[in-house]
C-alpha atoms as a PDB file:
ATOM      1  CA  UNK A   1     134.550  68.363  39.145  1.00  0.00           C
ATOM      2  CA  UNK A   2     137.552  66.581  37.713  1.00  0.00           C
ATOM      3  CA  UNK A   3     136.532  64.022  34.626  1.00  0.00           C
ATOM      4  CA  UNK A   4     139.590  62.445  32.724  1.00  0.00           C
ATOM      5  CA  UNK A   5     139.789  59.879  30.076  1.00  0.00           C
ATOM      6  CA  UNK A   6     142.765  58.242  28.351  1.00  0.00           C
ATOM      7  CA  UNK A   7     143.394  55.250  25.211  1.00  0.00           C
ATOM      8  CA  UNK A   8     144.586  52.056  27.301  1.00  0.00           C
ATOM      9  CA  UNK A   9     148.645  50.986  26.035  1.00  0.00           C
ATOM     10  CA  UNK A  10     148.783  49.864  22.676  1.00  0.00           C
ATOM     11  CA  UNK A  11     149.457  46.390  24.205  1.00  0.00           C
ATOM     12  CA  UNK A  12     145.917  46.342  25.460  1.00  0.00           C
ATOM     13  CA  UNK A  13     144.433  48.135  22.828  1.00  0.00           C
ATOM     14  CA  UNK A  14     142.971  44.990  21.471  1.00  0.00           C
ATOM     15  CA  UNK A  15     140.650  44.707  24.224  1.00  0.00           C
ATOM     16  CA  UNK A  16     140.607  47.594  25.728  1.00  0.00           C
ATOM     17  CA  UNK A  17     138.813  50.884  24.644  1.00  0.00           C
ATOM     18  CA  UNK A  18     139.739  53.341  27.540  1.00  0.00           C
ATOM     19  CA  UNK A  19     139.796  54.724  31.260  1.00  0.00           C
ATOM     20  CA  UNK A  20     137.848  57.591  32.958  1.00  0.00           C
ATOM     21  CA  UNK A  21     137.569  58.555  35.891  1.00  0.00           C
ATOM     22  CA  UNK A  22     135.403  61.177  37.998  1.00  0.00           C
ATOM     23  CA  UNK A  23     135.591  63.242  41.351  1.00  0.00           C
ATOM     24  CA  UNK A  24     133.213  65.324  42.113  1.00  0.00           C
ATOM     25  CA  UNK A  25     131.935  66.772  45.409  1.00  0.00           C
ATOM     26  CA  UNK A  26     128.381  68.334  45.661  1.00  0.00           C
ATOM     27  CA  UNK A  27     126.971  70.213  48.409  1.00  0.00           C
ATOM     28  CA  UNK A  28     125.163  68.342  51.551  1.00  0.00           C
ATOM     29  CA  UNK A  29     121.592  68.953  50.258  1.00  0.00           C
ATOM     30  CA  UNK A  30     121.852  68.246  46.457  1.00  0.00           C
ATOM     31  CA  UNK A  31     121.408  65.226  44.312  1.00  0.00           C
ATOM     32  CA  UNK A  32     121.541  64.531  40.743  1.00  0.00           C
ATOM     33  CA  UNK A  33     120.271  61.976  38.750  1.00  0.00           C
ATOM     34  CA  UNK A  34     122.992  60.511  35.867  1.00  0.00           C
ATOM     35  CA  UNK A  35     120.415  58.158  33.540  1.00  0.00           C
ATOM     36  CA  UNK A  36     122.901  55.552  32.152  1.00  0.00           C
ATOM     37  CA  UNK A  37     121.825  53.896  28.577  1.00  0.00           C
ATOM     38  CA  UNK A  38     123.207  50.756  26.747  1.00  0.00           C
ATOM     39  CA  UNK A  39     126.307  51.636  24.748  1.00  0.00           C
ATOM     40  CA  UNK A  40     127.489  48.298  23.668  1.00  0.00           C
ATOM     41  CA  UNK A  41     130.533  48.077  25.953  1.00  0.00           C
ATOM     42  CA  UNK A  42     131.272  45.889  29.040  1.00  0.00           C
ATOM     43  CA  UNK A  43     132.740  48.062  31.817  1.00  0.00           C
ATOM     44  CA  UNK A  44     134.911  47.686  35.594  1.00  0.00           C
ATOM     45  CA  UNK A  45     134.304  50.195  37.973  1.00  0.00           C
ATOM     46  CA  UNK A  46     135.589  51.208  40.856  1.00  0.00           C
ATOM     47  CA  UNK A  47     134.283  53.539  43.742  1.00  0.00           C
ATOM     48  CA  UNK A  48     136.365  55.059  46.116  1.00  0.00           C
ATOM     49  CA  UNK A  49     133.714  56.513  48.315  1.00  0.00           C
ATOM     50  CA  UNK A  50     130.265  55.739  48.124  1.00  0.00           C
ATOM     51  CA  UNK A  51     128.373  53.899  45.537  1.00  0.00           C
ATOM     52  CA  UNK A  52     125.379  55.706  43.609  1.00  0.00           C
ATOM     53  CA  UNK A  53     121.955  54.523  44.234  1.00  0.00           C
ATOM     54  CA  UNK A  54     120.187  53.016  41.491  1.00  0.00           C
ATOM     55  CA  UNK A  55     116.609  53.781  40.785  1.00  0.00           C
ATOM     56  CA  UNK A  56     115.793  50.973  38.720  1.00  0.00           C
ATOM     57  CA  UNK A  57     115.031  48.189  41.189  1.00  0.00           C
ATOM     58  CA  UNK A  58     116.239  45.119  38.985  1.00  0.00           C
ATOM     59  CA  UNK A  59     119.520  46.907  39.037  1.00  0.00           C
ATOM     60  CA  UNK A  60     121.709  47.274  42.095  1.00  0.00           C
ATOM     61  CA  UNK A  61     125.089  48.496  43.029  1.00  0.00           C
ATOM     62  CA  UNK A  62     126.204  47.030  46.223  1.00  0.00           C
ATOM     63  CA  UNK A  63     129.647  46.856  46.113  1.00  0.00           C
ATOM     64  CA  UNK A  64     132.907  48.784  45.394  1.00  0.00           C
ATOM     65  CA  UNK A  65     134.226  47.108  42.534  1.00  0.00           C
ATOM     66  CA  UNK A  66     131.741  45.803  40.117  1.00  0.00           C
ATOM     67  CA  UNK A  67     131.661  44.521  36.412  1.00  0.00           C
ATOM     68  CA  UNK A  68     128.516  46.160  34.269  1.00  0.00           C
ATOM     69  CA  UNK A  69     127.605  43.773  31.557  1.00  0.00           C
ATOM     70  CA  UNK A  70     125.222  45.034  28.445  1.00  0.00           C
ATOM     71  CA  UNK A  71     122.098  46.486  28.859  1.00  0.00           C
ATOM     72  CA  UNK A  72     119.103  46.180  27.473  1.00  0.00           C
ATOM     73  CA  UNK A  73     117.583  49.404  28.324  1.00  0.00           C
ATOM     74  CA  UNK A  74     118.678  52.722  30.232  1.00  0.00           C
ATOM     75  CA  UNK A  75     118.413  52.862  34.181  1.00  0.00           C
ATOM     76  CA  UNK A  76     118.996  56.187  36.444  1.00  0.00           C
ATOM     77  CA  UNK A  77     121.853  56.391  39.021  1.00  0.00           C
ATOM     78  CA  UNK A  78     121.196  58.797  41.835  1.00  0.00           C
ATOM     79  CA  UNK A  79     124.323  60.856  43.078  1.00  0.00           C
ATOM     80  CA  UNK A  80     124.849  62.431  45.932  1.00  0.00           C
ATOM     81  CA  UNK A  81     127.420  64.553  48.033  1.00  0.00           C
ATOM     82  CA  UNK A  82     130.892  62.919  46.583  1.00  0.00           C
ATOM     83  CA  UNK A  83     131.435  60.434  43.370  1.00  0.00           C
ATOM     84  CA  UNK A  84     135.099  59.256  43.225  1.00  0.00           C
ATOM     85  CA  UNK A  85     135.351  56.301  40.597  1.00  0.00           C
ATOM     86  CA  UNK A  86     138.322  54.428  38.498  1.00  0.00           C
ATOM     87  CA  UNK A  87     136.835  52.689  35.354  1.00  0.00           C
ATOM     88  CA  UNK A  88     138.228  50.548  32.450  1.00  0.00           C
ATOM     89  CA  UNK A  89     135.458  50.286  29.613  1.00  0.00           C
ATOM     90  CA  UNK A  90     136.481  47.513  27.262  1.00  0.00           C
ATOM     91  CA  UNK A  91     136.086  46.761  23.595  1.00  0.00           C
ATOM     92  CA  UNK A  92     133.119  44.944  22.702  1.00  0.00           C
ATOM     93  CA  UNK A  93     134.955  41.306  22.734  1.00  0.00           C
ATOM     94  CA  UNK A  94     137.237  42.389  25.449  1.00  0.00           C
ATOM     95  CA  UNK A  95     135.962  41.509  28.745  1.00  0.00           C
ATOM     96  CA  UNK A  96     135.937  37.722  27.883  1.00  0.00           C
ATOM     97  CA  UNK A  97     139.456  37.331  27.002  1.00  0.00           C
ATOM     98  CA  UNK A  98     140.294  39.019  30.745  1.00  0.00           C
ATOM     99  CA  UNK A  99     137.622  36.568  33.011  1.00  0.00           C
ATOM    100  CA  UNK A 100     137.098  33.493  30.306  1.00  0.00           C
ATOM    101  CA  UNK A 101     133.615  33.587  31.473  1.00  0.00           C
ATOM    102  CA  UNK A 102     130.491  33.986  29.354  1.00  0.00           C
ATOM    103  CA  UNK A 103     129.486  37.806  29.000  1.00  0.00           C
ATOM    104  CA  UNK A 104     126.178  36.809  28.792  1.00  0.00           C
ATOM    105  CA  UNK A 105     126.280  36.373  32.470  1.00  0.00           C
ATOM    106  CA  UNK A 106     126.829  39.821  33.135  1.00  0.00           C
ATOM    107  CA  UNK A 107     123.822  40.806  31.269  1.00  0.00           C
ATOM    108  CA  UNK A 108     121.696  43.919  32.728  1.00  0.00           C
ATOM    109  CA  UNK A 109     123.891  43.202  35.961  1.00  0.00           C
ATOM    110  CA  UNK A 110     126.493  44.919  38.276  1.00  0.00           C
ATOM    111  CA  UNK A 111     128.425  41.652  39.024  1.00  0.00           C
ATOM    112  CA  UNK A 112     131.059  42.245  42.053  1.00  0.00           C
ATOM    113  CA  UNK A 113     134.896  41.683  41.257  1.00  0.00           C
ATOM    114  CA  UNK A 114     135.094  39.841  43.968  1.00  0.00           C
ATOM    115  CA  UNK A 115     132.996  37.123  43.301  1.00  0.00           C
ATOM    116  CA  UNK A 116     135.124  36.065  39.809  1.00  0.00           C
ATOM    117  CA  UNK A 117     138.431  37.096  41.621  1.00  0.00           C
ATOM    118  CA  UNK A 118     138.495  36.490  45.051  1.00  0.00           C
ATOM    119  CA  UNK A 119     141.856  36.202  45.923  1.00  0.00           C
ATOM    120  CA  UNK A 120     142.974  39.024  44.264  1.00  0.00           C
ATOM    121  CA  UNK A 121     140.077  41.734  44.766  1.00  0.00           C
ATOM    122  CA  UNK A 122     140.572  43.662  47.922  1.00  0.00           C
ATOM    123  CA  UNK A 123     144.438  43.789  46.736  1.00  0.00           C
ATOM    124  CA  UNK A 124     143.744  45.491  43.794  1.00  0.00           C
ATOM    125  CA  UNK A 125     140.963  47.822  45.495  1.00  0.00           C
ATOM    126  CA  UNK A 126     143.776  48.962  48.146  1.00  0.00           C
ATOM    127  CA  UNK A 127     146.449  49.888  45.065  1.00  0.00           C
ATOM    128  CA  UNK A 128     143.743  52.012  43.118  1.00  0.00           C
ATOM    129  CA  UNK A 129     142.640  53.902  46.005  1.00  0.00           C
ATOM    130  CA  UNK A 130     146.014  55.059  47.355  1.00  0.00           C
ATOM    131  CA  UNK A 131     147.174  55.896  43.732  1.00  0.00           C
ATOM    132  CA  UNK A 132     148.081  59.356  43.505  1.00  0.00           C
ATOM    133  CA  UNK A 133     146.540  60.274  39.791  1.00  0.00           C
ATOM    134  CA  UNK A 134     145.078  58.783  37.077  1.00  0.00           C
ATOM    135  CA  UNK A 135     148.250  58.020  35.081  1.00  0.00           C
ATOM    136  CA  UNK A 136     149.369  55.730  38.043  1.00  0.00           C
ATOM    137  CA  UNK A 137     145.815  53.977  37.960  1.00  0.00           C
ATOM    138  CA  UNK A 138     145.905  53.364  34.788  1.00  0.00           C
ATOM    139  CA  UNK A 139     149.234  51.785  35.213  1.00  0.00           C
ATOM    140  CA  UNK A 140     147.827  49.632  38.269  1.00  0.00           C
ATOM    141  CA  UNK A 141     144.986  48.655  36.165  1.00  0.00           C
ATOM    142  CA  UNK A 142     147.048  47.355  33.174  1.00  0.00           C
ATOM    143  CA  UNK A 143     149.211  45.561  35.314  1.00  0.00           C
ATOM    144  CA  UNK A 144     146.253  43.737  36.682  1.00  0.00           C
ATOM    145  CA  UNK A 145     144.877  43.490  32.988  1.00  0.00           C
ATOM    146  CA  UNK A 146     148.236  42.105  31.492  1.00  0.00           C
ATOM    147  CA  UNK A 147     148.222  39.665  34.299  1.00  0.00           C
ATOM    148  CA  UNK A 148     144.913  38.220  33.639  1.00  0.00           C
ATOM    149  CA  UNK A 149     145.913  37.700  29.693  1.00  0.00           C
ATOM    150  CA  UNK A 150     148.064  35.813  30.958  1.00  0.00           C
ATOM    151  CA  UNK A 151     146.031  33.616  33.253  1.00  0.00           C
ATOM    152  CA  UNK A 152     143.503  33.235  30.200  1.00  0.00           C
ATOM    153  CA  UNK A 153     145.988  32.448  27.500  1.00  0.00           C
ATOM    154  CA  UNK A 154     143.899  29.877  25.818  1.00  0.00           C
ATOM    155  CA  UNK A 155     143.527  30.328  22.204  1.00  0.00           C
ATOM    156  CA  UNK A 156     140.116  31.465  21.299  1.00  0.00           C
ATOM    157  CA  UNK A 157     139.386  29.604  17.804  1.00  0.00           C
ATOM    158  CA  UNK A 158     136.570  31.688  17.592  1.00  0.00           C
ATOM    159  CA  UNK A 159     138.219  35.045  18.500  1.00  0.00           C
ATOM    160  CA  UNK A 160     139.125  36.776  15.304  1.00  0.00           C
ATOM    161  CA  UNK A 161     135.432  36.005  13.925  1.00  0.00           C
ATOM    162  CA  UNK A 162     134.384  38.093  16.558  1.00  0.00           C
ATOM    163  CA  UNK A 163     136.435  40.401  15.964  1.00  0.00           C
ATOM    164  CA  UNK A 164     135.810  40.262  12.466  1.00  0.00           C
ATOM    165  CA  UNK A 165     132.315  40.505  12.573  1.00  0.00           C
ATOM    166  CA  UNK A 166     132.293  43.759  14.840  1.00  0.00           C
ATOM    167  CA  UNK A 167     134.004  45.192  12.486  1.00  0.00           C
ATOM    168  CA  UNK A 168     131.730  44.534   9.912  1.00  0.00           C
ATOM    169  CA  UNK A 169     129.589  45.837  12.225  1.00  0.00           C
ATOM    170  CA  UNK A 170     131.309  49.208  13.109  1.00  0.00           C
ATOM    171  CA  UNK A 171     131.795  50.012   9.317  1.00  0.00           C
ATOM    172  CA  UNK A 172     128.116  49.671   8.318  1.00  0.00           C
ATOM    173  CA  UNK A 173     127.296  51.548  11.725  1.00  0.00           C
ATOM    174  CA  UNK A 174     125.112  48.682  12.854  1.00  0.00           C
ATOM    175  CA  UNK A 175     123.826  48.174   9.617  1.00  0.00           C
ATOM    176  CA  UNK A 176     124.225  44.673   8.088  1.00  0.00           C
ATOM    177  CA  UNK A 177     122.865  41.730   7.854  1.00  0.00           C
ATOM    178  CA  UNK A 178     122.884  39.116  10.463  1.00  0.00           C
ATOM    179  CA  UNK A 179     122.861  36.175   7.883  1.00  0.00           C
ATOM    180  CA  UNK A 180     126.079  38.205   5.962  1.00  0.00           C
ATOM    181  CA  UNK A 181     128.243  38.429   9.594  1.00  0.00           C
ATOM    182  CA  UNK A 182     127.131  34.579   9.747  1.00  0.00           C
ATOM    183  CA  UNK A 183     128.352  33.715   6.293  1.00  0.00           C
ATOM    184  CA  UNK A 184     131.451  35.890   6.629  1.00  0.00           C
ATOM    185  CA  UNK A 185     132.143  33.953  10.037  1.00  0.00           C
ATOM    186  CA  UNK A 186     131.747  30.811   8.317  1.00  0.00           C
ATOM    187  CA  UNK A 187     129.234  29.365  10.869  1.00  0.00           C
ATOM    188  CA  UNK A 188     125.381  28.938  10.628  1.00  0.00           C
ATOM    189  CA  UNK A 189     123.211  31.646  11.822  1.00  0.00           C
ATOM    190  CA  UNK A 190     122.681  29.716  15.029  1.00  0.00           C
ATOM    191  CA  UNK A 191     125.734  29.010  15.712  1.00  0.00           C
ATOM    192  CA  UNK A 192     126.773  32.700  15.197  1.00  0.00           C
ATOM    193  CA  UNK A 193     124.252  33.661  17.478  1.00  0.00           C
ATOM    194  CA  UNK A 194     125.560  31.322  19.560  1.00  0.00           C
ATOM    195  CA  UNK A 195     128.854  32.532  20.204  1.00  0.00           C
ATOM    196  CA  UNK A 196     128.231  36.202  19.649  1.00  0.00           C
ATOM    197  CA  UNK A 197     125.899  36.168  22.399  1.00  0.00           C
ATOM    198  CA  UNK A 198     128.992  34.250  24.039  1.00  0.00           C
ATOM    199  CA  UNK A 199     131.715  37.076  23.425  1.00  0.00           C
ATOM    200  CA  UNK A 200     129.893  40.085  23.352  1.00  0.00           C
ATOM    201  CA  UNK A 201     127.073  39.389  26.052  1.00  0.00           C
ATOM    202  CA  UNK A 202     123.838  40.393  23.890  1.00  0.00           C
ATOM    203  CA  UNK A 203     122.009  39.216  20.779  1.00  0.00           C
ATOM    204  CA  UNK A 204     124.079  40.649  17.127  1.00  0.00           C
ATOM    205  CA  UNK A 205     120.150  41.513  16.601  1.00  0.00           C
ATOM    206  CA  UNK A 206     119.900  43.764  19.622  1.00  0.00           C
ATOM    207  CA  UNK A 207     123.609  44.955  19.828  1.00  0.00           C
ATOM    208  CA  UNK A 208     123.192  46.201  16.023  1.00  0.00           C
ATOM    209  CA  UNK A 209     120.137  48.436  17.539  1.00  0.00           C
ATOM    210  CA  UNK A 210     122.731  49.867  20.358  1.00  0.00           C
ATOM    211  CA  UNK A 211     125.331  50.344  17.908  1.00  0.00           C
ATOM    212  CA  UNK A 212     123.009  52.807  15.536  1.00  0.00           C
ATOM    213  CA  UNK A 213     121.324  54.495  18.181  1.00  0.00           C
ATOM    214  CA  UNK A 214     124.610  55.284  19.759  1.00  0.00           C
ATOM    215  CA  UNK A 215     125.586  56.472  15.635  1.00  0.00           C
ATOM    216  CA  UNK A 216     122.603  58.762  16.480  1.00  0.00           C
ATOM    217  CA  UNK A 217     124.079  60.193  19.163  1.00  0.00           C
ATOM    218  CA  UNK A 218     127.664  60.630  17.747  1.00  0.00           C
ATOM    219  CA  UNK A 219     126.200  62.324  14.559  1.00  0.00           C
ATOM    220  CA  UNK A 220     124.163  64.890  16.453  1.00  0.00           C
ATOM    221  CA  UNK A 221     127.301  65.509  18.856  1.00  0.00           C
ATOM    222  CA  UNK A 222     129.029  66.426  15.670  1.00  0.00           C
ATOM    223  CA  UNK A 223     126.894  68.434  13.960  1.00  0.00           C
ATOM    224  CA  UNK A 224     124.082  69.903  16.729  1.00  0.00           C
ATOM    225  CA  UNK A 225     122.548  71.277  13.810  1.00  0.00           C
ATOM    226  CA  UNK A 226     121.065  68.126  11.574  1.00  0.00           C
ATOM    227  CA  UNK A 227     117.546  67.968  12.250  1.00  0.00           C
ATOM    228  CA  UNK A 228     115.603  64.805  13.350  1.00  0.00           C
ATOM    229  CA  UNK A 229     114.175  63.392   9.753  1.00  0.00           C
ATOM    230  CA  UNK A 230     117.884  63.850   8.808  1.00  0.00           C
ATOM    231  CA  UNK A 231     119.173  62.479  11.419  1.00  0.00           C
ATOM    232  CA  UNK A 232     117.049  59.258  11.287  1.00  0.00           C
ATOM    233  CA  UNK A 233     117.993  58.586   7.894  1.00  0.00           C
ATOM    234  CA  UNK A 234     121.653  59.158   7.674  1.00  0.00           C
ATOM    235  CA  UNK A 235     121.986  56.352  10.933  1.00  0.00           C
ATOM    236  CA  UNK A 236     119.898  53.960   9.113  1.00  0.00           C
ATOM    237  CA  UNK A 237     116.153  54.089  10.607  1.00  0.00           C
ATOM    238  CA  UNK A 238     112.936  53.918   8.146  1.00  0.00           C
ATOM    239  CA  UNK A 239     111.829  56.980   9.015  1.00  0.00           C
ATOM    240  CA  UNK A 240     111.898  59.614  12.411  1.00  0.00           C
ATOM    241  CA  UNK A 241     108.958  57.685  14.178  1.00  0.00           C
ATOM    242  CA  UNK A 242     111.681  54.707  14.073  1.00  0.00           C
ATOM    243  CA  UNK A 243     114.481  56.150  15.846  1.00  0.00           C
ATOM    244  CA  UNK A 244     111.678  57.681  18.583  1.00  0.00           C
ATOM    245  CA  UNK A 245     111.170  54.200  18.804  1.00  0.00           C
ATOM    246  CA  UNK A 246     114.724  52.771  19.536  1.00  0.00           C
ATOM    247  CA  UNK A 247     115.337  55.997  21.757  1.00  0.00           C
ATOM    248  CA  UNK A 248     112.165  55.478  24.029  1.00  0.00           C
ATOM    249  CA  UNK A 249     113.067  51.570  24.264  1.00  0.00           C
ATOM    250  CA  UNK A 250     116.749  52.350  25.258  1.00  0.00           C
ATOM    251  CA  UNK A 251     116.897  55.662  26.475  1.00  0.00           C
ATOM    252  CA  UNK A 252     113.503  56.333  28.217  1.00  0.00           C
ATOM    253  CA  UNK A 253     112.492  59.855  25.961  1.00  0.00           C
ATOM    254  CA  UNK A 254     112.288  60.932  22.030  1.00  0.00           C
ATOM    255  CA  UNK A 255     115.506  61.966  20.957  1.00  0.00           C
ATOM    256  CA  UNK A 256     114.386  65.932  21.456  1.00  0.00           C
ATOM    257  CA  UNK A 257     114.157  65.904  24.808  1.00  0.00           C
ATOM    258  CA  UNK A 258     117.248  63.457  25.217  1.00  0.00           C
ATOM    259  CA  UNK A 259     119.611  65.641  23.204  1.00  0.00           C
ATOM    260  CA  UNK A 260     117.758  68.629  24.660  1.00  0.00           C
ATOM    261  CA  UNK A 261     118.433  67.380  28.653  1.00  0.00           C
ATOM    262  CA  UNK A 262     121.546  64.601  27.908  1.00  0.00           C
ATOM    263  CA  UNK A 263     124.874  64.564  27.819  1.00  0.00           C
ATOM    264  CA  UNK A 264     125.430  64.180  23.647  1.00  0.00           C
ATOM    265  CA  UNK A 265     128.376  61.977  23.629  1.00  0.00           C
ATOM    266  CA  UNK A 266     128.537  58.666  22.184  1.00  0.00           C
ATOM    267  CA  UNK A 267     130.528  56.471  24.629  1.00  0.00           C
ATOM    268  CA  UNK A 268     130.660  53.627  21.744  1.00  0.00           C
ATOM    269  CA  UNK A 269     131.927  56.205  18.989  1.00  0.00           C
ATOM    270  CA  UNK A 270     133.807  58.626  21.081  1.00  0.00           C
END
């Protein structure tokens, strides 16, 4: 199996959190099951041979090139014989400055490429999959990245209180009140609500939940040996029985068995 990741340019950085990419070829007769949970971050993904089959029947990946939006719960991806994928996972305001649509739309959805750029899909498809390694996708990609800045140039007057506000959020780990981001955004709650749900594609409410419980994960990924009651109160839950709730909501399990039988990475923190 080859897995790679890599920062995007510093001219991208703004919006743009990183690229990964996977091959890996399993024998004819075995299958494994990836369970994907919400980690706060808009992502486009390519496939280069077959897509994975989702379990969850509300979810559905039927094309190539697709745009995943934030979720609001986990869903299981079954894998089989060979996974060869491209993917650019963007900062938490980043996809709308790239498609000047609202990421609310993507919400708990694979949306194709293709139907937001139609003209220009197939073309960048064809580029990715002939590229010879991952440093020349990535290049391809932030061509195709750099070009749609420019296509959305308009000035977001709401854009750096966004940006403001996730940092508010990223500092208290997901901890901080919605009527303080509000105040510090100078807009009403409702309004806030408004246009975070606008820019970042999910509730401040609900992404604050994603945003701890993937502080959960990082934690434990740093030190394996914090146990749970510690664990629940250094990322901000009321007690253990809390953070079993938030992990059962958005990853399916109690966080034993999830850091027992999951991959213990934060894709938010990491």
């Amino acid at each position: 199996m080859e897995y790679c990741i890599a920062k995007s340019s510093l001219a991208l950085s703004q919006w743009v959190k990183c690229y990964w990419t996977i091959d890996n070829c399993l024998p004819s007769n075995v299958q494994y099951v990836h369970r994907i949970v919400p980690h706060g971050l808009a992502e486009l993904s390519f496939y280069f041979d077959k897509t994975p089959a989702s379990l969850n029947q509300n979810i559905s990946i039927s094309e190539s090139t697709n745009i995943a939006g934030q979720l609001s719960c986990f869903y299981d991806l079954k894998i089989s014989r060979r996974l060869s994928m491209f993917s650019i996972i963007f900062q938490p305001a980043g996809l709308y400055s790239f498609f000047n649509i609202p990421v609310s739309e993507f919400y708990n959805q694979q949306i194709p490429l293709r139907y937001i750029l139609k003209e220009t899909t197939s073309e960048l498809e064809l580029k990715l999959h002939h590229a010879r390694s991952f440093a020349s996708r990535i290049l391809i990609a932030e061509q195709f990245l750099l070009h749609q800045l420019r296509n959305n140039n308009k000035t977001s007057y709401h854009n750096p209180r966004i940006q403001n506000s996730i940092a508010l959020i990223n500092q208290s780990k997901g901890r901080v009140n919605i009527n303080y981001l509000a105040t510090q955004a100078c807009l009403s709650r409702k309004q806030f609500e408004r246009i975070f749900l606008k820019y970042i594609g999910i509730s401040p409410g609900r992404f604050m939940k994603i945003v701890r419980f993937q502080h959960a994960i990082h934690e434990k990924s740093i030190n394996n040996n914090i146990n749970l009651t510690e664990l629940s109160y250094k990322c901000g839950y009321f007690d253990q029985s809390h953070m079993t709730n938030d992990f059962m909501q958005l990853a399916g399990m109690n966080p034993k068995k999830y850091f027992s039988e999951c991959n213990v990475l934060s894709d938010y923190f990491g």
